[in-house]
C-alpha atoms as a PDB file:
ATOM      1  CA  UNK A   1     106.532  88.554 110.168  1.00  0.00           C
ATOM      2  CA  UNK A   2     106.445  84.947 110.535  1.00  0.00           C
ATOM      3  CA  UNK A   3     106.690  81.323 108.587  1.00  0.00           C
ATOM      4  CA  UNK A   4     105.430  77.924 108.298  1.00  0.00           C
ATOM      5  CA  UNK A   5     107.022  74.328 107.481  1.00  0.00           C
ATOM      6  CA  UNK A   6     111.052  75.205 106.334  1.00  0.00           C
ATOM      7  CA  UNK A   7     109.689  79.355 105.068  1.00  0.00           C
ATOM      8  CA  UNK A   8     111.726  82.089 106.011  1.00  0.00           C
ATOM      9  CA  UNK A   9     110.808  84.267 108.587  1.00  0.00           C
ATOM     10  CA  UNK A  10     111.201  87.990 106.089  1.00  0.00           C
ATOM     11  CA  UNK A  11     113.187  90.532 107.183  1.00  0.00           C
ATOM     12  CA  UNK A  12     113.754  94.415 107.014  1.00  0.00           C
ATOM     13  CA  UNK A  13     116.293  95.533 104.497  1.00  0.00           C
ATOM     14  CA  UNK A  14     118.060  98.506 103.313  1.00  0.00           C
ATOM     15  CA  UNK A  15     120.131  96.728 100.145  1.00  0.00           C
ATOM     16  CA  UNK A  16     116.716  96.933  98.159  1.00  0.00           C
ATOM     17  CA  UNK A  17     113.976  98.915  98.610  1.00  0.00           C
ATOM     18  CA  UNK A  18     111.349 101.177  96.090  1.00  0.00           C
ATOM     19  CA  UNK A  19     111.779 104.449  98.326  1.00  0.00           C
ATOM     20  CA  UNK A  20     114.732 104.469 101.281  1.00  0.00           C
ATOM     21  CA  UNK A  21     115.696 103.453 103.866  1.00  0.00           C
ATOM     22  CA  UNK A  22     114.595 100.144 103.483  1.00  0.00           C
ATOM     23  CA  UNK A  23     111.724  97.521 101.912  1.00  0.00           C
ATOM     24  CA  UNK A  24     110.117  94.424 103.862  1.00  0.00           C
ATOM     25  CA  UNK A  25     112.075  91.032 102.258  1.00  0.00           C
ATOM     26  CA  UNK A  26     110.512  87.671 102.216  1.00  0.00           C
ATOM     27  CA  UNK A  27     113.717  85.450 101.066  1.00  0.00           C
ATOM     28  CA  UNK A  28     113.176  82.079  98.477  1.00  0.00           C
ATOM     29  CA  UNK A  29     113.285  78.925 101.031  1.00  0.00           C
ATOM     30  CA  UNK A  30     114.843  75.774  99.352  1.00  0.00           C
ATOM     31  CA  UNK A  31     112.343  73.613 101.337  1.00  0.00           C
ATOM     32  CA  UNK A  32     108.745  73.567 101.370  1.00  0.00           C
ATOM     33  CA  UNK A  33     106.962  76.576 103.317  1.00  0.00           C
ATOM     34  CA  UNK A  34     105.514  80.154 103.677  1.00  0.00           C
ATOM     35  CA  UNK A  35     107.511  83.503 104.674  1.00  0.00           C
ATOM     36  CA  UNK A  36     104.526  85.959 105.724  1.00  0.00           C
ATOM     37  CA  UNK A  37     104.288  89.379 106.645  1.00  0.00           C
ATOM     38  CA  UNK A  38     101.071  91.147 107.983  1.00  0.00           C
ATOM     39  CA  UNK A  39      99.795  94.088 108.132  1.00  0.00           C
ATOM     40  CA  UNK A  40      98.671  95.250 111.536  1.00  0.00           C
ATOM     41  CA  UNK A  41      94.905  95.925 111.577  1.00  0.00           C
ATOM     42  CA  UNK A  42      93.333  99.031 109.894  1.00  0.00           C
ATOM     43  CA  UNK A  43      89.571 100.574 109.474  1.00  0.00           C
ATOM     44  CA  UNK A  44      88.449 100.926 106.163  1.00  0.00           C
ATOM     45  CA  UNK A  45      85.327 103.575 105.856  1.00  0.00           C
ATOM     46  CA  UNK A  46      84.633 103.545 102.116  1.00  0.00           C
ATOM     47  CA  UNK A  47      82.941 100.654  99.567  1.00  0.00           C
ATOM     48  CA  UNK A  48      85.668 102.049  97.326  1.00  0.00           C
ATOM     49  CA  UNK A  49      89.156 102.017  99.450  1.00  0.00           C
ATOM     50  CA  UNK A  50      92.191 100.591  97.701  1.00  0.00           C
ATOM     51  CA  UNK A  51      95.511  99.314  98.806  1.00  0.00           C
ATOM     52  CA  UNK A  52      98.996 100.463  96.680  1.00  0.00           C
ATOM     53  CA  UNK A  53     102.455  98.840  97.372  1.00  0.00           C
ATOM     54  CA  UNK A  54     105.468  98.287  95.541  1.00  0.00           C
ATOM     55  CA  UNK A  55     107.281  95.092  94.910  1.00  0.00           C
ATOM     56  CA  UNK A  56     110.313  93.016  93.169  1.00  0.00           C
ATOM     57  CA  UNK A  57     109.576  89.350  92.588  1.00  0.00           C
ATOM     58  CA  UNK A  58     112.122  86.880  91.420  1.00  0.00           C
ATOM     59  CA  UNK A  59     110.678  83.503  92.102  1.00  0.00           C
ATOM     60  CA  UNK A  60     111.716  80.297  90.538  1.00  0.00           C
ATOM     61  CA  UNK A  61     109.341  78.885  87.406  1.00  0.00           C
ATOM     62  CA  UNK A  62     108.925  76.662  85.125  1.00  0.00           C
ATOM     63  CA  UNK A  63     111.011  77.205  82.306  1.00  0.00           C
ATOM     64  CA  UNK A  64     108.750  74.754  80.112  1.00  0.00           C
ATOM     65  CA  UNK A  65     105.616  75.989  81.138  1.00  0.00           C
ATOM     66  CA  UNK A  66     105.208  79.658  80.735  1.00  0.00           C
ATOM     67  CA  UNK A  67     101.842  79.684  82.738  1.00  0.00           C
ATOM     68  CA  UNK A  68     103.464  77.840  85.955  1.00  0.00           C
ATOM     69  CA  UNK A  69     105.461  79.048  88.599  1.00  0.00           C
ATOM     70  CA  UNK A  70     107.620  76.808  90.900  1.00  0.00           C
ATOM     71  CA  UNK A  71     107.101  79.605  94.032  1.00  0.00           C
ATOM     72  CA  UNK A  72     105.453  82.368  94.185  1.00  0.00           C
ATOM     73  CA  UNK A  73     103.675  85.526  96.126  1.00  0.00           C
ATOM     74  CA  UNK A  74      99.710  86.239  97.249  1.00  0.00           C
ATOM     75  CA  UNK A  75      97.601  89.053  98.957  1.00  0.00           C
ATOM     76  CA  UNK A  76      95.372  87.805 100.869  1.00  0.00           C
ATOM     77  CA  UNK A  77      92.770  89.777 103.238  1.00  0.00           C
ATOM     78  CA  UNK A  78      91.291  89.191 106.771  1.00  0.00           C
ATOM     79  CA  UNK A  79      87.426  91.251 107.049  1.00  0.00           C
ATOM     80  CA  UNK A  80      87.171  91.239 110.696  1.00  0.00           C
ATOM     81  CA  UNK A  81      86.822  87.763 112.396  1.00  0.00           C
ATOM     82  CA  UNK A  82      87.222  85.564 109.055  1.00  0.00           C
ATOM     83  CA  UNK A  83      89.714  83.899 107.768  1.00  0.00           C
ATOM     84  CA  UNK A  84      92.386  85.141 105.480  1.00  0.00           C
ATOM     85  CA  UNK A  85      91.247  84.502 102.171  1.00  0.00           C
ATOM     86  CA  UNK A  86      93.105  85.607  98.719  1.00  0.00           C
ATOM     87  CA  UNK A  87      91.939  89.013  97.698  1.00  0.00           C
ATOM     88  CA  UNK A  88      90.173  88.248  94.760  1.00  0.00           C
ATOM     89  CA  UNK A  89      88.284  85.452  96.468  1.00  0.00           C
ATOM     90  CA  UNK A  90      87.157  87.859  98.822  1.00  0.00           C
ATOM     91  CA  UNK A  91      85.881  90.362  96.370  1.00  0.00           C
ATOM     92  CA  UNK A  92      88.789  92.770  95.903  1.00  0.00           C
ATOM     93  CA  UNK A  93      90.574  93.132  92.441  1.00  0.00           C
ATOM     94  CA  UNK A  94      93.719  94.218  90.713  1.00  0.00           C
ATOM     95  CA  UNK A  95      93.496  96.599  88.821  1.00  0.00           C
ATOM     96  CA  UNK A  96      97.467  97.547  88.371  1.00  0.00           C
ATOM     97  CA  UNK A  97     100.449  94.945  88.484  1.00  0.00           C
ATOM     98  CA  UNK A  98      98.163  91.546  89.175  1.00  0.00           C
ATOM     99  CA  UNK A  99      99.306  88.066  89.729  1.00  0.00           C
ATOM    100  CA  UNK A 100     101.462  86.872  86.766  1.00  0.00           C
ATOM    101  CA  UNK A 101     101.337  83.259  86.643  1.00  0.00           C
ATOM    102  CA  UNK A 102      99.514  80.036  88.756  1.00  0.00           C
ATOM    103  CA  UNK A 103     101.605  78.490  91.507  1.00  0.00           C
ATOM    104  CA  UNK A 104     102.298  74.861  90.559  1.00  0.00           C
ATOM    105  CA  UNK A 105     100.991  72.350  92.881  1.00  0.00           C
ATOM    106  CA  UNK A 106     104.003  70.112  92.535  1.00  0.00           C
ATOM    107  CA  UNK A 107     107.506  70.384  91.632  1.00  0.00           C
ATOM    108  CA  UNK A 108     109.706  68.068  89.814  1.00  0.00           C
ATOM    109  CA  UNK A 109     110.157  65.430  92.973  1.00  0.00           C
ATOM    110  CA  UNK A 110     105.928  65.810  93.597  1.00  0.00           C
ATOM    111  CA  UNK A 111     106.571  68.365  96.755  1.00  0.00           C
ATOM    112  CA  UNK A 112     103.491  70.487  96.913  1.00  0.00           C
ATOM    113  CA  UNK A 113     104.085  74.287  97.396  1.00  0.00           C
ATOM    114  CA  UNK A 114     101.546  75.221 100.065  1.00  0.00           C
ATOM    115  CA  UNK A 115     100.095  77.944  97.694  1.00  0.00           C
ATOM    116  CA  UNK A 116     100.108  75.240  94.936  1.00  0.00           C
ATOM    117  CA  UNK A 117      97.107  75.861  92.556  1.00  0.00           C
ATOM    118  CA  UNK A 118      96.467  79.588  93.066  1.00  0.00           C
ATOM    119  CA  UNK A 119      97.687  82.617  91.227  1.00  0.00           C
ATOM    120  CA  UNK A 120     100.377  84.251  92.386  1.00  0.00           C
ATOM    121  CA  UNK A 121     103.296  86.726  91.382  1.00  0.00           C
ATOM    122  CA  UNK A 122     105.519  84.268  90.185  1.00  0.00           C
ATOM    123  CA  UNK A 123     109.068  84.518  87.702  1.00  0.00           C
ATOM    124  CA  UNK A 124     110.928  87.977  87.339  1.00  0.00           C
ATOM    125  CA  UNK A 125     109.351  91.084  87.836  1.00  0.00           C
ATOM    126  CA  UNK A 126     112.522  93.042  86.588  1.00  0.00           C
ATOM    127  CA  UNK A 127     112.547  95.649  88.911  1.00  0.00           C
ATOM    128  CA  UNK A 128     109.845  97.360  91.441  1.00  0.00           C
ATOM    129  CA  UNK A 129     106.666  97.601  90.500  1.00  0.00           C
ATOM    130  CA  UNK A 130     103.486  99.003  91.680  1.00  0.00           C
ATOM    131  CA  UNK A 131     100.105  96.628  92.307  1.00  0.00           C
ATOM    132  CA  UNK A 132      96.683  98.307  92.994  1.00  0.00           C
ATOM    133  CA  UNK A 133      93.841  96.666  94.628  1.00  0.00           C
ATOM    134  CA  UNK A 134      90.771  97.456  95.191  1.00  0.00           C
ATOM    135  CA  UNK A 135      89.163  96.310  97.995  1.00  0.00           C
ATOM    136  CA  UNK A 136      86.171  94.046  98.389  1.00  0.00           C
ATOM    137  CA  UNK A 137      83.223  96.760  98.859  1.00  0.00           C
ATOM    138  CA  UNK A 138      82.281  94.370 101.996  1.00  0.00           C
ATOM    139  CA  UNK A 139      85.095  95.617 103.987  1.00  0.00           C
ATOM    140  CA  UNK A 140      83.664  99.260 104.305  1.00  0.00           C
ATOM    141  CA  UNK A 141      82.710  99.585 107.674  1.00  0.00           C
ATOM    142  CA  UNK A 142      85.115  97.110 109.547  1.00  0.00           C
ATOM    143  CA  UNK A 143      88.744  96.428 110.628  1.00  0.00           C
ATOM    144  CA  UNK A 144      91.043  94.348 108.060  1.00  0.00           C
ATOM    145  CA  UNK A 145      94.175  92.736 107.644  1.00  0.00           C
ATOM    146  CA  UNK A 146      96.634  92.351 104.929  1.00  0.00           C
ATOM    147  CA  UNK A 147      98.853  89.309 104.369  1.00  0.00           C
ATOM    148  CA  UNK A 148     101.431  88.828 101.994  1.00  0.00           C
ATOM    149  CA  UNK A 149     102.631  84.992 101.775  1.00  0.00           C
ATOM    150  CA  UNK A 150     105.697  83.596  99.651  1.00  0.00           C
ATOM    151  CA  UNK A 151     105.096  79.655  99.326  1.00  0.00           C
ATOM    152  CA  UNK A 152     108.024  77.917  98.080  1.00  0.00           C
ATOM    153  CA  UNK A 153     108.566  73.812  97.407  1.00  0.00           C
ATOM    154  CA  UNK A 154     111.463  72.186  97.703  1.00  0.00           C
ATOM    155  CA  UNK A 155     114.577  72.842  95.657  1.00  0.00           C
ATOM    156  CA  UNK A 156     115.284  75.908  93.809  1.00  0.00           C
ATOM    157  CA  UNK A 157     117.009  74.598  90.639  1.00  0.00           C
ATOM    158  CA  UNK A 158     115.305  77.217  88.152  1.00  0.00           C
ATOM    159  CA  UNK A 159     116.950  80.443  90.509  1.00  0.00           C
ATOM    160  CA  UNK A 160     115.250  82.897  91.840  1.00  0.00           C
ATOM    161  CA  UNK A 161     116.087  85.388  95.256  1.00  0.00           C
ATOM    162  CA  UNK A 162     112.744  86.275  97.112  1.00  0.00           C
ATOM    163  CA  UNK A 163     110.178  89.266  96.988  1.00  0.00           C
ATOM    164  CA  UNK A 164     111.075  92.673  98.222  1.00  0.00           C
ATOM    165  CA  UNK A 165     107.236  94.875  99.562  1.00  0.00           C
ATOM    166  CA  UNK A 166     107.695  97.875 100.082  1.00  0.00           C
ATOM    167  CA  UNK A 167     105.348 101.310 100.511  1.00  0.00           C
ATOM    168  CA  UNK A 168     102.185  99.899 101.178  1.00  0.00           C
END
């Protein structure tokens, strides 16, 4: 778990979770930053692996723009010694419970959220659902890491509580 700029650090909790005793939560900052929680590093053996979890989004959007989301949650991936890089710019897809809306690059004072211009899982998921991805067939063969960030700007004024992960 960790954060940049004003995100906060997320947290194990046991108020909300998909399957007990508890769920991973990455909490809505009112100032500009990431909450991030990563996976530790795994092998993956087949062109064909996949990745399940559950989660509950309720991010802040725009209520005037129903494509555009205030704040809002990514995968992204790390293939060995690379970068992290979103999921589907590394190759993967989802093919169950994708990204919902693009993360807004500025909110109503011109703050950019760090994640500003990407998709993301942004607004009200209404409960837990589950997201499937299919890995990039690249990763067969190596050691990878999974990040989910939360980028939030500054000011919450539209609501919204956080993103609960939970059995990855």
């Amino acid at each position: 778990a960790s954060r940049t700029g004003e995100g906060i650090a997320p947290v194990r909790v046991s108020t909300l979770a998909e399957s007990a005793p508890n769920s991973s939560y990455l909490a809505e900052s009112d100032i500009t930053g990431t909450s991030e929680l990563t996976s530790p590093w795994m092998p993956v053996s087949s062109s064909q692996a996949r990745l399940s979890f559950w989660h509950r989004y309720d991010t802040e959007i725009d209520p005037y723009a129903s494509s555009l989301g205030y704040d809002g949650g990514v995968l992204e991936v790390r293939l060995g010694t690379n970068d992290f890089t979103d999921i589907l710019a590394a190759g993967g897809a989802l093919s169950l419970g994708g990204y919902t809306r693009q993360i807004d690059t500025s909110d109503a004072s011109g703050i950019p959220n760090p994640l500003g211009g990407r998709m993301g899982w942004c607004g009200d998921s209404g409960g837990f659902i589950q997201t499937m991805v299919s890995l990039p067939p690249s990763a067969a063969g190596s050691e990878i890491q999974f990040r989910w960030r939360l980028g939030t700007d500054t000011g919450n004024y539209y609501g919204g509580s956080g993103w609960y992960i939970d059995s990855i």
